[in-house]
Every structure is written in C-alpha cells, then in structure tokens.
C-alpha atoms as a PDB file:
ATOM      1  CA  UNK A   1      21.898  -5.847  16.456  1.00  0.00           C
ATOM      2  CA  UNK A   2      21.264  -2.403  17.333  1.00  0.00           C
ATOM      3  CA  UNK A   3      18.160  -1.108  15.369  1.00  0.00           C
ATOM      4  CA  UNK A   4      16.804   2.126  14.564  1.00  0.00           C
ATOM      5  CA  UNK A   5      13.051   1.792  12.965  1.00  0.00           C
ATOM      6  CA  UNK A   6      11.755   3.803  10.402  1.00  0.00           C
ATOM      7  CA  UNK A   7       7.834   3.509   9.487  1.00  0.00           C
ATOM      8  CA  UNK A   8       4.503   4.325   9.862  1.00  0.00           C
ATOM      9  CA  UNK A   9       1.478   2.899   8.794  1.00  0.00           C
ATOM     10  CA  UNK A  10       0.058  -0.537   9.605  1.00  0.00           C
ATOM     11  CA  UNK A  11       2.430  -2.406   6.931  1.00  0.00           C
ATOM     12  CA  UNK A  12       5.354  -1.418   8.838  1.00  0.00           C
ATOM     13  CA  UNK A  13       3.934  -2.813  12.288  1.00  0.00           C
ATOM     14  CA  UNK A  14       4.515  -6.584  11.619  1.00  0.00           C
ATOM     15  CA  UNK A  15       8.032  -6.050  10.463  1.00  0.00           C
ATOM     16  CA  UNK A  16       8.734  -4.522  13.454  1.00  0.00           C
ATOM     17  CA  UNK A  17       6.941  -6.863  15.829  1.00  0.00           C
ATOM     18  CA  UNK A  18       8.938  -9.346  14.124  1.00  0.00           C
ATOM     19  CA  UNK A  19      12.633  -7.349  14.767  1.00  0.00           C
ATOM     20  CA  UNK A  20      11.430  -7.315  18.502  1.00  0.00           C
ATOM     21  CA  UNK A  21      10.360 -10.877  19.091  1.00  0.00           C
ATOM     22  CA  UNK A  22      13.636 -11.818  17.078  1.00  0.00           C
ATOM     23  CA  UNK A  23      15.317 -10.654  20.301  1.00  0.00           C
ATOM     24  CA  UNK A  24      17.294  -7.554  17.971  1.00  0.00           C
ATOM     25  CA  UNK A  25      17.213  -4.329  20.591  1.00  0.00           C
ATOM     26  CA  UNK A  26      15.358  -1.363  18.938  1.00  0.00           C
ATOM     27  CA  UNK A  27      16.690   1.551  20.460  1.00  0.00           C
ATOM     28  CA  UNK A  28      13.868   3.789  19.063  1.00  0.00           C
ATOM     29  CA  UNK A  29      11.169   4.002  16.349  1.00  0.00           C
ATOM     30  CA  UNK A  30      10.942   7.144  14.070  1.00  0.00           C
ATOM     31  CA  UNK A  31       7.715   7.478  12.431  1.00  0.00           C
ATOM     32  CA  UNK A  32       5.829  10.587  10.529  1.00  0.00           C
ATOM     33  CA  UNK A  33       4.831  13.568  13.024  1.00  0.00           C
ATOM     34  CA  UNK A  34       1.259  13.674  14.395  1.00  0.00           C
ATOM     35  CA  UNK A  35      -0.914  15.422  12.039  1.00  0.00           C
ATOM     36  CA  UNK A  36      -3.169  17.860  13.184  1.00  0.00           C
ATOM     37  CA  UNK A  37      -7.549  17.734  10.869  1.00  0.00           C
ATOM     38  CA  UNK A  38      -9.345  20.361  10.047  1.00  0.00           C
ATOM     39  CA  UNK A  39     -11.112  20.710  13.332  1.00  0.00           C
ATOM     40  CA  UNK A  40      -7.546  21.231  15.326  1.00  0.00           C
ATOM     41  CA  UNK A  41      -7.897  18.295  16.961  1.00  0.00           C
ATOM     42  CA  UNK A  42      -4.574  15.458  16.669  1.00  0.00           C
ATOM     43  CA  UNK A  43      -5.529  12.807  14.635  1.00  0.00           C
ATOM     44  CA  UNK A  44      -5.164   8.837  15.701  1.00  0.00           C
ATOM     45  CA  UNK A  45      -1.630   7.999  16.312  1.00  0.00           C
ATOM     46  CA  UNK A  46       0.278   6.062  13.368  1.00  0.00           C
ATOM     47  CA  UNK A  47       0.071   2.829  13.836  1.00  0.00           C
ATOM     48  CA  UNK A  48       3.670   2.580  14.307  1.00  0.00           C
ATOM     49  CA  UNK A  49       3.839   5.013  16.767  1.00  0.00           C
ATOM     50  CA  UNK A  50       1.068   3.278  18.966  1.00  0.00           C
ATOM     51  CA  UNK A  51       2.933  -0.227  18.532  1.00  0.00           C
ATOM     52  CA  UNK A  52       6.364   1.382  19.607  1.00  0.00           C
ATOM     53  CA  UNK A  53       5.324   3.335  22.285  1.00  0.00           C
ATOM     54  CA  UNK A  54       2.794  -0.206  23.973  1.00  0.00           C
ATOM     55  CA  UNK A  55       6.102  -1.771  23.624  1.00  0.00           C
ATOM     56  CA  UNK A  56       7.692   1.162  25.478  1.00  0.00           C
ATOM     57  CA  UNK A  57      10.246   2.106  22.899  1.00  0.00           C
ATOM     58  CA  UNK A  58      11.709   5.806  22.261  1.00  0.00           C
ATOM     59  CA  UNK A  59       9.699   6.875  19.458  1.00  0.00           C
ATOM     60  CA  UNK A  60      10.671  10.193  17.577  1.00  0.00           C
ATOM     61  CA  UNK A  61       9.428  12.693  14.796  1.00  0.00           C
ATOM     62  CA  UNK A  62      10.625  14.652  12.446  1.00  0.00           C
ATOM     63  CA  UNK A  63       8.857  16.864   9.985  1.00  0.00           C
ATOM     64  CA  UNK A  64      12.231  16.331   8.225  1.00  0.00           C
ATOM     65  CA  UNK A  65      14.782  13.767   9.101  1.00  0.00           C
ATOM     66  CA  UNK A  66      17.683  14.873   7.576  1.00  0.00           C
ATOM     67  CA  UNK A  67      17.569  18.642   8.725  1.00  0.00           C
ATOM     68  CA  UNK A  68      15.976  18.004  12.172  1.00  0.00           C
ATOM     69  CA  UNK A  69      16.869  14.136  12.864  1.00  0.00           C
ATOM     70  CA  UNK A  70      20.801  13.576  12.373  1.00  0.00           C
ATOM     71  CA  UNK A  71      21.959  15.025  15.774  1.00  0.00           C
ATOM     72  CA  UNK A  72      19.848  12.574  17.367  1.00  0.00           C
ATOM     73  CA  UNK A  73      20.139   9.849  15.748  1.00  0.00           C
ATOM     74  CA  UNK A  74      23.567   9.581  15.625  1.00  0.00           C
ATOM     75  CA  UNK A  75      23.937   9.692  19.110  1.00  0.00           C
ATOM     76  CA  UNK A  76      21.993   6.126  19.630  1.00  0.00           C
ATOM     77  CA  UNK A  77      24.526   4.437  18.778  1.00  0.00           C
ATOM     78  CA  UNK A  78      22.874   2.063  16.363  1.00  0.00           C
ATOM     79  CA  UNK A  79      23.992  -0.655  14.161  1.00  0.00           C
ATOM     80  CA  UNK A  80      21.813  -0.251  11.328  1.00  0.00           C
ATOM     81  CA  UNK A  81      18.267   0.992  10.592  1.00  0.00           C
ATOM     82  CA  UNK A  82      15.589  -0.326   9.165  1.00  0.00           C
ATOM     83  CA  UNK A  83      12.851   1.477   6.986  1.00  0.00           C
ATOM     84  CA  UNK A  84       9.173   0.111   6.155  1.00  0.00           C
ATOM     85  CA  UNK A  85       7.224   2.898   4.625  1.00  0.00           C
ATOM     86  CA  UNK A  86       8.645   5.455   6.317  1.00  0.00           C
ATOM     87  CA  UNK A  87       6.980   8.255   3.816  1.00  0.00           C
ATOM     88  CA  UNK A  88      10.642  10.665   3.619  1.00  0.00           C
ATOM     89  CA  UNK A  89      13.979  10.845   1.934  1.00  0.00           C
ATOM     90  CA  UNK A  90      17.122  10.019   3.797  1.00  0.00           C
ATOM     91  CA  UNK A  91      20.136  12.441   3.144  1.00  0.00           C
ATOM     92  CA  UNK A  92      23.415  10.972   2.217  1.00  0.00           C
ATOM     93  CA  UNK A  93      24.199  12.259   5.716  1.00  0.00           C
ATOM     94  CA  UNK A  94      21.467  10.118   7.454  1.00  0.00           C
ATOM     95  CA  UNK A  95      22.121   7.179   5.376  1.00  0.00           C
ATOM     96  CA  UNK A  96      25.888   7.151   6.942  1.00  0.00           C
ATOM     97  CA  UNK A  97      24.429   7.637  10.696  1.00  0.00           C
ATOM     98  CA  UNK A  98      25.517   3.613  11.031  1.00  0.00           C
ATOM     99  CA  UNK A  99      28.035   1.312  10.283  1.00  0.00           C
ATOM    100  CA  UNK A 100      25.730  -1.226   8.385  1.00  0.00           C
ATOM    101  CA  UNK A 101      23.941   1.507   6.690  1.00  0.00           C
ATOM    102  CA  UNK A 102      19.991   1.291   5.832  1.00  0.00           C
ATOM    103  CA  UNK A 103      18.266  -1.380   4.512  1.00  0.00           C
ATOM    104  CA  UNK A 104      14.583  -1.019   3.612  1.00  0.00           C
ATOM    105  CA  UNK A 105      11.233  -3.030   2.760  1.00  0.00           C
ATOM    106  CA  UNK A 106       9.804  -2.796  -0.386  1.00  0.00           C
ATOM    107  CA  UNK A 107       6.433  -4.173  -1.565  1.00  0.00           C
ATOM    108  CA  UNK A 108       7.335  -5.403  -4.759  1.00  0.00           C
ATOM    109  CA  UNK A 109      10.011  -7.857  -6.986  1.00  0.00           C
ATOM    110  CA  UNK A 110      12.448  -4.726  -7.721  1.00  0.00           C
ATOM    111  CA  UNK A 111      13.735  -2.857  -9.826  1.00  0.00           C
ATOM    112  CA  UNK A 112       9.967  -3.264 -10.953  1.00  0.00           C
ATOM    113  CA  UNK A 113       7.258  -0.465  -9.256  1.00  0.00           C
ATOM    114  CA  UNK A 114      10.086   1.716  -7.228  1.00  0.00           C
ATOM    115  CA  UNK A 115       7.941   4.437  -5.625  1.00  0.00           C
ATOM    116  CA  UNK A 116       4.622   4.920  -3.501  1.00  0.00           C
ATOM    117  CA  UNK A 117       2.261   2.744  -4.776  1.00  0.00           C
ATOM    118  CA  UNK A 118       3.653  -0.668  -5.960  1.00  0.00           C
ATOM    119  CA  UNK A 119       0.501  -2.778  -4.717  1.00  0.00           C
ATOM    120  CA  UNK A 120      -1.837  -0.902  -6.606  1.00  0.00           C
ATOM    121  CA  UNK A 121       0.095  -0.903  -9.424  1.00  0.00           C
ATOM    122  CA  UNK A 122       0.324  -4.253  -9.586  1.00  0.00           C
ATOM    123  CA  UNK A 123      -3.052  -5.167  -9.034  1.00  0.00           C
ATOM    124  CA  UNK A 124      -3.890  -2.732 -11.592  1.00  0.00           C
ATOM    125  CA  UNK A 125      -1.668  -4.163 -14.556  1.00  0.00           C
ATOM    126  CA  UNK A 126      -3.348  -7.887 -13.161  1.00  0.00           C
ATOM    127  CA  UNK A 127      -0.239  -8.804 -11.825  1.00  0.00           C
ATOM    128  CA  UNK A 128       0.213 -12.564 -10.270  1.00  0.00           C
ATOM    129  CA  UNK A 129       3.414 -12.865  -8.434  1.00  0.00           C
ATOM    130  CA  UNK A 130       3.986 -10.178  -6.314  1.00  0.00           C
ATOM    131  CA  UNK A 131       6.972  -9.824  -3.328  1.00  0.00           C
ATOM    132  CA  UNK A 132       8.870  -7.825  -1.013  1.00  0.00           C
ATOM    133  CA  UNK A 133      12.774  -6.778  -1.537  1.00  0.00           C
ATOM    134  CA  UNK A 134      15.049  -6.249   1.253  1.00  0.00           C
ATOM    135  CA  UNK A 135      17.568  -3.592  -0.296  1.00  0.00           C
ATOM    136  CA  UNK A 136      20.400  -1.530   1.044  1.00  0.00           C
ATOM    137  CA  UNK A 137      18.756   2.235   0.830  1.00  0.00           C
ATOM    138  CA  UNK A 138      20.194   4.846  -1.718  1.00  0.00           C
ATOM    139  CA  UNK A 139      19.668   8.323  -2.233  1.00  0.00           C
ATOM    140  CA  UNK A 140      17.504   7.264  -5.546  1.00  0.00           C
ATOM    141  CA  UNK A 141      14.181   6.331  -4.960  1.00  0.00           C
ATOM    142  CA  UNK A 142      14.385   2.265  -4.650  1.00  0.00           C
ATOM    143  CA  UNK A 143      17.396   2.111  -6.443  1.00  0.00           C
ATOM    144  CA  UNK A 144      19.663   0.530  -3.748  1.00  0.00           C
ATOM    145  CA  UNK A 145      21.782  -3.039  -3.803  1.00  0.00           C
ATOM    146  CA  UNK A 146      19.234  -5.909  -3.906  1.00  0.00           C
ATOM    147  CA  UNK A 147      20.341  -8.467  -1.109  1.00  0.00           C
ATOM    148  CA  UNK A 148      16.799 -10.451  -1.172  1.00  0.00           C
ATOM    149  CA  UNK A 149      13.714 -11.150  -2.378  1.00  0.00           C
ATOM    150  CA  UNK A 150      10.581 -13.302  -1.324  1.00  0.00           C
ATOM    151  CA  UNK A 151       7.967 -13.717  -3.615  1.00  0.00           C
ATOM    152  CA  UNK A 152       4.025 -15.118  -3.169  1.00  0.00           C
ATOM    153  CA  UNK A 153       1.156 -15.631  -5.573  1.00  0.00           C
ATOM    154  CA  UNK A 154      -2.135 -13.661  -5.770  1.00  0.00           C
ATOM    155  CA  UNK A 155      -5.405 -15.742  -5.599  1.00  0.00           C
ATOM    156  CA  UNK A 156      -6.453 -12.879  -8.090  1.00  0.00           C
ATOM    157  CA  UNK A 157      -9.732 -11.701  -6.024  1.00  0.00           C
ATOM    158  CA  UNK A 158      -7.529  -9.597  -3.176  1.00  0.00           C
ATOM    159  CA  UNK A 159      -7.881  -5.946  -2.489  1.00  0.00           C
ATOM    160  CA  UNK A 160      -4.595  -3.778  -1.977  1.00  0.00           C
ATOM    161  CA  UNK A 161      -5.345  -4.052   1.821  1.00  0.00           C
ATOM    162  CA  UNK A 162      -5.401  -7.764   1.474  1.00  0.00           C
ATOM    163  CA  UNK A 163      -2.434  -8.159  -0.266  1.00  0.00           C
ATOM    164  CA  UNK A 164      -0.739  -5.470   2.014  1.00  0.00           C
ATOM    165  CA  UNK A 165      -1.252  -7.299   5.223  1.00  0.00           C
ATOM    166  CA  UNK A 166       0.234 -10.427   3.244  1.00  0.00           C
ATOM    167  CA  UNK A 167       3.026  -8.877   1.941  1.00  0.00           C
ATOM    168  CA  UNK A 168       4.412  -7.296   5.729  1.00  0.00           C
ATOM    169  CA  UNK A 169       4.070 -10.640   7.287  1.00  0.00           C
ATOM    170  CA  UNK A 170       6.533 -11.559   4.103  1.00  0.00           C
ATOM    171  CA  UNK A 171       8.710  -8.572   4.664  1.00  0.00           C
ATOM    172  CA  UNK A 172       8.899  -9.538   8.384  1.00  0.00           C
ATOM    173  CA  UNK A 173      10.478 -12.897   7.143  1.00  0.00           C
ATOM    174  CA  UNK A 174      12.419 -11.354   4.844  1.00  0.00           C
ATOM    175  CA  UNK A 175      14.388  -8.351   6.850  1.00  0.00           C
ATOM    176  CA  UNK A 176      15.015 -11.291   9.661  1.00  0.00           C
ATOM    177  CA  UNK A 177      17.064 -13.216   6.859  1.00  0.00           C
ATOM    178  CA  UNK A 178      18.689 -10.174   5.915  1.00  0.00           C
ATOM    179  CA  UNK A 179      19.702  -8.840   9.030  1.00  0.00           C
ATOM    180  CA  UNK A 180      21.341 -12.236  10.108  1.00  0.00           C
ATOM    181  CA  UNK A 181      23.317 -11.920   6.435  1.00  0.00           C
ATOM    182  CA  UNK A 182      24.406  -8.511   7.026  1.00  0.00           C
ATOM    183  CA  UNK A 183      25.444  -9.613  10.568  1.00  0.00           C
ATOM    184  CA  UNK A 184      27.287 -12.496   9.634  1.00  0.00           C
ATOM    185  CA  UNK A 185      29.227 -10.883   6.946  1.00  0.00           C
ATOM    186  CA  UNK A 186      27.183 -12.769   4.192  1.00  0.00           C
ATOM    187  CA  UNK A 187      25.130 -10.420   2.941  1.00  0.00           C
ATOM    188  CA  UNK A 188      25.234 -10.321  -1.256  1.00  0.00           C
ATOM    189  CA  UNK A 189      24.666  -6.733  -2.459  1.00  0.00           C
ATOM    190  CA  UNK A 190      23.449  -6.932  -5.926  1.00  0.00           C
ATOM    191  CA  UNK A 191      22.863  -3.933  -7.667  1.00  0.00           C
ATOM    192  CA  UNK A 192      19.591  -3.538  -9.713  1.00  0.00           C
ATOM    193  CA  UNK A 193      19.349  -3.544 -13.791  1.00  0.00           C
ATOM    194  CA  UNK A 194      18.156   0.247 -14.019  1.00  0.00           C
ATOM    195  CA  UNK A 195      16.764  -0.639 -17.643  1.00  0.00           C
ATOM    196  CA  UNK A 196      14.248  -2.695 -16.329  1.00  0.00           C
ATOM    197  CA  UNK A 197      12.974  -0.157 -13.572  1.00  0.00           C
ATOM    198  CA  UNK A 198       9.316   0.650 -13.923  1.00  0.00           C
ATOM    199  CA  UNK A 199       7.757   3.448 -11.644  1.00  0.00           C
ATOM    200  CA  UNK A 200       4.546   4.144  -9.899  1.00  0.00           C
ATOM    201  CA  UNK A 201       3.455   7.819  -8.190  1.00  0.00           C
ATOM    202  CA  UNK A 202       1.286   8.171  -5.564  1.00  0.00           C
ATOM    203  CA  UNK A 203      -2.529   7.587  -6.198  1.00  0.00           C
ATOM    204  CA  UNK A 204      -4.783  10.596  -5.590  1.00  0.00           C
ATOM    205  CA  UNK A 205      -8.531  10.338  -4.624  1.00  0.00           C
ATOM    206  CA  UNK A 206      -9.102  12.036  -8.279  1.00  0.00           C
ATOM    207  CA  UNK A 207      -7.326   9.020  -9.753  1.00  0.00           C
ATOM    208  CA  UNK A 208      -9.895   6.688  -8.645  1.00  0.00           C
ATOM    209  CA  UNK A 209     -12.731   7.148 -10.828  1.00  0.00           C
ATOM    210  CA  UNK A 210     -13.970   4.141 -12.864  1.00  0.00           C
ATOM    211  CA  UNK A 211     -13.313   4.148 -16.686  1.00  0.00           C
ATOM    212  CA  UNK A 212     -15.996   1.997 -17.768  1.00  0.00           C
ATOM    213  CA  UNK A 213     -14.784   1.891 -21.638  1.00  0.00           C
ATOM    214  CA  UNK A 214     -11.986  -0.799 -20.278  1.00  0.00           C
ATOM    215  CA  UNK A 215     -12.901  -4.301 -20.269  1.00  0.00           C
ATOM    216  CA  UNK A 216     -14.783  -5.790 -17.159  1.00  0.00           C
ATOM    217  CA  UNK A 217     -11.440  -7.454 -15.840  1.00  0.00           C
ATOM    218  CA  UNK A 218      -9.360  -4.223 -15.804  1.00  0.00           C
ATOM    219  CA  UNK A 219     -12.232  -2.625 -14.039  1.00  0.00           C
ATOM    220  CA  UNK A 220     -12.243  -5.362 -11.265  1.00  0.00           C
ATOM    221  CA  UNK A 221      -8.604  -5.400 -10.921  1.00  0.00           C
ATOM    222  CA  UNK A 222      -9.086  -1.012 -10.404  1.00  0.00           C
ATOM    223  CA  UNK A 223     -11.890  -1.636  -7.744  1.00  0.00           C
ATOM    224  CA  UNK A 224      -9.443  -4.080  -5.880  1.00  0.00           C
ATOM    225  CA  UNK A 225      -6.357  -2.020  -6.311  1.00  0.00           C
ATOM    226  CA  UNK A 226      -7.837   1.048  -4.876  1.00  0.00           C
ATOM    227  CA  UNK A 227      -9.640  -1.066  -2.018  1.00  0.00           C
ATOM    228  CA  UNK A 228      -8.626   0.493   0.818  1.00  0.00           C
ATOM    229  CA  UNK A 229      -7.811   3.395  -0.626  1.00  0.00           C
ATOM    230  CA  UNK A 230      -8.621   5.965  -1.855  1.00  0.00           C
ATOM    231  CA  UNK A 231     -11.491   4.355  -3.137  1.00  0.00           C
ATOM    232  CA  UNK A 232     -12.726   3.767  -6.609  1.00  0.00           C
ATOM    233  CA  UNK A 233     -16.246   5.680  -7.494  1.00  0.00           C
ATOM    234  CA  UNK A 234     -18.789   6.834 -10.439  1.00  0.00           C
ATOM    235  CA  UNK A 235     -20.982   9.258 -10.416  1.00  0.00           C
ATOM    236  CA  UNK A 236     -25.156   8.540 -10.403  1.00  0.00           C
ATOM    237  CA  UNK A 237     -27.901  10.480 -10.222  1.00  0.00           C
ATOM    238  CA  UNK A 238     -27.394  10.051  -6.647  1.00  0.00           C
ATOM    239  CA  UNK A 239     -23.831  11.267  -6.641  1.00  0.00           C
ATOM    240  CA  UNK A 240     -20.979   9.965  -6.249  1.00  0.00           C
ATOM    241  CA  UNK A 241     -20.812   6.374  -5.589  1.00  0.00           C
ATOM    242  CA  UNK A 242     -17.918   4.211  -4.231  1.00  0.00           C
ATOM    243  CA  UNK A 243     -17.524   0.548  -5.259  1.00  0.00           C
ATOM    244  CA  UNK A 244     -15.352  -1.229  -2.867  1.00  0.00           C
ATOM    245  CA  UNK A 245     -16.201  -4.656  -4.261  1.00  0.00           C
ATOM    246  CA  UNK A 246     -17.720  -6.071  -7.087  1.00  0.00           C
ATOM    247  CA  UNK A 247     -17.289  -9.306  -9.750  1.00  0.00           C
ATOM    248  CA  UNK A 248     -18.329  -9.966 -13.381  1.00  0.00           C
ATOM    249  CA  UNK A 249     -21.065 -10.657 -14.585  1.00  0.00           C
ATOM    250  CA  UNK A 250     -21.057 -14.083 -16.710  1.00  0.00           C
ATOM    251  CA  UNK A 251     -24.014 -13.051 -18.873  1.00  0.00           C
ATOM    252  CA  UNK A 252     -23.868 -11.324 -22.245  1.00  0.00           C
ATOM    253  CA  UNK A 253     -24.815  -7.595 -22.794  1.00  0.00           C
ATOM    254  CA  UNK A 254     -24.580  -4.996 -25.219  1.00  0.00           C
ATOM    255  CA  UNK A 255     -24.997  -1.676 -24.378  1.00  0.00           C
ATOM    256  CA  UNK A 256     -22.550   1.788 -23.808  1.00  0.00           C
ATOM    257  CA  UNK A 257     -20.025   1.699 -21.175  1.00  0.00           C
ATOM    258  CA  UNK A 258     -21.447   2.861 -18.536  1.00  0.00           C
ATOM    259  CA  UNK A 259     -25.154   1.510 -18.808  1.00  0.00           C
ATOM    260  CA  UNK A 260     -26.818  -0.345 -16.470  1.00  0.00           C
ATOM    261  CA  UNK A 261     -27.600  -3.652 -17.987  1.00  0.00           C
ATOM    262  CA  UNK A 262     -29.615  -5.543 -15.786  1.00  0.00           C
ATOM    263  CA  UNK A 263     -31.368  -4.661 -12.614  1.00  0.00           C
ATOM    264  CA  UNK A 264     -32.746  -7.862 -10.949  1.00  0.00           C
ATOM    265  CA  UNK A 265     -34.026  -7.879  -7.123  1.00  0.00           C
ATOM    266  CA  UNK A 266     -32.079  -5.028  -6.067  1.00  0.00           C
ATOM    267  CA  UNK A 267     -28.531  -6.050  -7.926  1.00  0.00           C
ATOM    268  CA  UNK A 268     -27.435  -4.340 -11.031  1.00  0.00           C
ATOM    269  CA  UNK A 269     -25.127  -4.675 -13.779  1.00  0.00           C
ATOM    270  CA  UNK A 270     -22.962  -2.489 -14.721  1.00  0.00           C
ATOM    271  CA  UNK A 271     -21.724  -2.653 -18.506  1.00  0.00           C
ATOM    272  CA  UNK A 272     -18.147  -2.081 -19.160  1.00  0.00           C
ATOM    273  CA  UNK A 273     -15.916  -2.124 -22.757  1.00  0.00           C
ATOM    274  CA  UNK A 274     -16.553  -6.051 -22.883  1.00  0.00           C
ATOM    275  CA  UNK A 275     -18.471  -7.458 -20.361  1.00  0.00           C
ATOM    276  CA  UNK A 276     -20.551  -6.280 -16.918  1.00  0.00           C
ATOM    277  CA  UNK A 277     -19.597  -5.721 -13.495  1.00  0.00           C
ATOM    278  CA  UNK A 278     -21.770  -6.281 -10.437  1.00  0.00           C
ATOM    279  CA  UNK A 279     -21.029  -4.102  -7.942  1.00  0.00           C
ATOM    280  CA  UNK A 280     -21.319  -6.072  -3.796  1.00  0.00           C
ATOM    281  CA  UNK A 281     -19.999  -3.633  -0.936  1.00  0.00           C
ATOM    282  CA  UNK A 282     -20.767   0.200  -2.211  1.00  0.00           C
ATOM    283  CA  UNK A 283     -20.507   3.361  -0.435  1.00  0.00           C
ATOM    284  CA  UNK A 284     -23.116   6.130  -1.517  1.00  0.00           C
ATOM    285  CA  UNK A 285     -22.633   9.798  -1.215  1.00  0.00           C
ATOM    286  CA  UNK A 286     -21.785  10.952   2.513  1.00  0.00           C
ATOM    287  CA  UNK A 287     -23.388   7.299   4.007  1.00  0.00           C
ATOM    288  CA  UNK A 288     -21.662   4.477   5.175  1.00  0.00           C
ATOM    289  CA  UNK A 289     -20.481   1.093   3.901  1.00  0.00           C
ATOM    290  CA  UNK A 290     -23.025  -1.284   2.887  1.00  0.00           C
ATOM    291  CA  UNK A 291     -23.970  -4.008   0.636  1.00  0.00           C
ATOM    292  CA  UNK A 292     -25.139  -3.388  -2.844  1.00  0.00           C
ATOM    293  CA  UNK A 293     -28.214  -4.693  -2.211  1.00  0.00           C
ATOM    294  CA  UNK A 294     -29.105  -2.602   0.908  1.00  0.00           C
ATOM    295  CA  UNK A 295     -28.016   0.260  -1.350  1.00  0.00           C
ATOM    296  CA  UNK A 296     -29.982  -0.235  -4.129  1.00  0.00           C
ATOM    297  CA  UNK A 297     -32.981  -0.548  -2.262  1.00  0.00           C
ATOM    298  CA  UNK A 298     -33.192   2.487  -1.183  1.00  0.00           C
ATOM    299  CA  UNK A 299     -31.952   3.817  -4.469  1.00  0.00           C
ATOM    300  CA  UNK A 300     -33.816   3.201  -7.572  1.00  0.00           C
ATOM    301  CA  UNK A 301     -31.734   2.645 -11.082  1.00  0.00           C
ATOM    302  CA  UNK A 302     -33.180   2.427 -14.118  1.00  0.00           C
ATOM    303  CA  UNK A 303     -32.437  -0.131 -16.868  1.00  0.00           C
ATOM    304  CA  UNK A 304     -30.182   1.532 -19.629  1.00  0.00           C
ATOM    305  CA  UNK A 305     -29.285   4.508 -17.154  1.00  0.00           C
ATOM    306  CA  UNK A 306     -25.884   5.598 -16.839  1.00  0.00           C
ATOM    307  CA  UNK A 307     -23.010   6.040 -14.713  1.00  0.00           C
ATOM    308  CA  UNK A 308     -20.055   7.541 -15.781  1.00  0.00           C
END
C-alpha cells in the first residue's frame, strides 16, 4: 500500500521501521516542525524525522496540518496514512485525503486512557495488562472504529520508557495485521462503548511531585510512571530532588509522611502513608544522574528530617 506516516518521537520509529521492512512504499513521513530553545539554536531532530530522512524518505512539517498540509498531501497519491503519536488534530478534510482513510496507534486497550498520556496513567492506577489499539482515526480524540487490539503483561517494576519501547514493537505488529485487513477487504470496524471511555491529559513537570501521604506502592508506581518524564521530585534542604528509581522498603516504620526513617551507609528511607520507599537512581538540584548512594554521600540527611 501507499503510506503516508504521521509521528514523531521515538515510539513512532519502530512502527515505521516495521511499515518499511514490510515492503509497504512510504511516500513521505510528516512529523512535528523543528523547534527552535531558548538560545536560538534548532534543537535535535525528532526521532522520526532522523529515521525518515537515513531512510531517504520525503519528510514534511506543518505547524498545522490541516490549514498548511492538505494541498500537499493530497497530491501523493496515497492509500492510507498511518499516525503514531503524531502530537495534532486531523480535520475532517485531512482525514478524507485517502481512500482507506487513517488508522492510528494507540498505547492502550481502548476506549480506556484516550488522550496524551495513557502509559503513565496506567502505571499510575497499577495497571497489569496494558496494549496497543489499531483504530480507524475520528475527529474525537481516540474515539474511532476499533479494528484490533494486542495486549501484553507488565512485570510490575517497568518505567513508562520501558513499557513504551515494549508497547511500539507491539504496535509495529499490530498496524502490519491491520493494514493487510484493510487491504484485503477484511478489516472489522468496531465502534467503541463511549460509556466506558476513561481519559488522561497531558502530564506537566508541576504534576510530578511526590505525595508522600499515599501508600509506598502508589508512590513506586508514580516514580515509574513519570520515569522518563517529566520526572518525579521532592524538595530537601538541598532542593529539589528527582527520584528516577526507587523500591520499598520491607521493614516497619512509623513516622509522618515524608520523614526519613532510616539512614544506613549512605541509603535512606523514605516514609510514605504505609510503608517506606528507598530511593536508587536520584537526580539532585542542577547535577546529573547518579545513584542514591553517590548522592547521599555527598549530601548529609538527618534521621526524622523531612521531604515534602
């Protein structure tokens, strides 16, 4: 088939590796313009972009696609495209560019977590079975036709990264199938039970500070959910600090939420509404990624101090 490619970050790379080596001709990638940091210098390339463009496919960008993109697009010629976290909304206009439609990738068992953030949502609400759906796109936000699903299990200790980089080689599988339904004429559109959507926004760097009045597991499953990003954190009397990994703590302790609980050889405790946490990989303010012990010994905590 004729393919038109819509993503950008690194989820969307393996899907589209995958479209390629399936011997389907992309005819060009579209991925979210360059972006220019507060020095005025271009930042790195998507990782999208860079794929297409080693591959030597047309890649284009649009600060919006359906005002800036259709004329284009339309003139390709394609079959169908394919989104994978593209990052806009397709106009009714764009979504008619080809005779198959859209179809995109979504990284979770729909109608459940439609929007930005399913991983971390997931993770977050200690979720098991997670999966990708292949869906025909809509003008509502993940509210298209379901034609399939493909679902794996968490070993329960993954970051959002980690279950990220699972979940595209999944969605790789998965668009193949559907692609060869849709081409075949077997494709089964089913639409989704609205009642049963659940939604998730965007998470902001402000959204990842550590509540330490939940119980020890919920607090684990936050550090792993916002693992990569943005990053969950507490404040010390060092500043901000950033826990990027940490486990529970199987002793006993009873002390505030917040308190530190134990501090033996350079490893502390952290006490949370039921148990402790220990933080392992830690980021303090304006340094670099390190282990908790290297942290720590540079950085003295007292017994019964507080983060919060």
């Amino acid at each position: 088939m004729k393919i038109i490619f819509l993503g950008t970050p690194e989820f969307a790379v393996p899907i589209l590796s995958k479209i390629i080596e399936t011997g389907h001709d992309v005819v060009a990638v579209v991925t979210q313009p360059d972006r220019i940091n507060s020095r005025g210098k271009n930042i790195k390339l998507s990782a999208v972009k860079q794929f297409a463009l080693s591959h030597s496919i047309p890649v284009y960008q649009f600060e919006r696609i359906s005002r800036d993109g259709y004329a284009l697009l339309s003139s390709l010629d394609a079959s169908i495209m394919v989104t994978a976290a593209f990052g806009q909304i397709l106009s009714k206009e764009v979504l008619n560019i080809c005779p198959f439609g859209v179809i995109n990738v979504h990284a979770s068992i729909l109608p459940k977590y439609r929007g930005a953030s399913p991983v971390q949502h997931a993770i977050l609400n200690g979720d098991v079975l997670l999966g990708v759906t292949i869906m025909q796109t809509a003008l509502s936000v993940d509210s298209g036709d379901i034609i399939l699903i493909k679902t794996l299990e968490l070993y329960g200790h993954e970051t959002s990264g980690e279950v990220l980089k699972r979940l595209a080689c999944l969605g790789a599988e998965a668009v193949i199938d559907a692609l060869s339904l849709i081409n075949s004429g077997k494709a089964v559109f089913t639409p989704q039970n609205a009642s049963e959507a659940t939604y998730c926004k965007t998470i902001k760097k402000e959204d990842a500070h550590i509540n330490f009045d939940a119980p020890a597991r919920t607090v684990i499953n936050f550090i792993r959910a916002m693992n990569p990003t943005p990053i969950a954190y507490t404040i010390t009397q060092y500043g901000r600090l950033k826990i990027l990994e940490a486990l529970i703590d199987d002793n006993d302790y009873s002390n505030s939420p917040g308190a530190i609980v134990r501090v033996d050889k350079e490893k502390i405790s952290i006490m949370c509404g039921d148990r402790a946490i220990v933080p392992l990989v830690v980021q303090g303010e304006n340094g670099r990624v390190m282990s908790a012990n290297e942290f720590f010994r540079g950085h003295r905590i007292e017994l019964n101090s507080l983060f919060s």
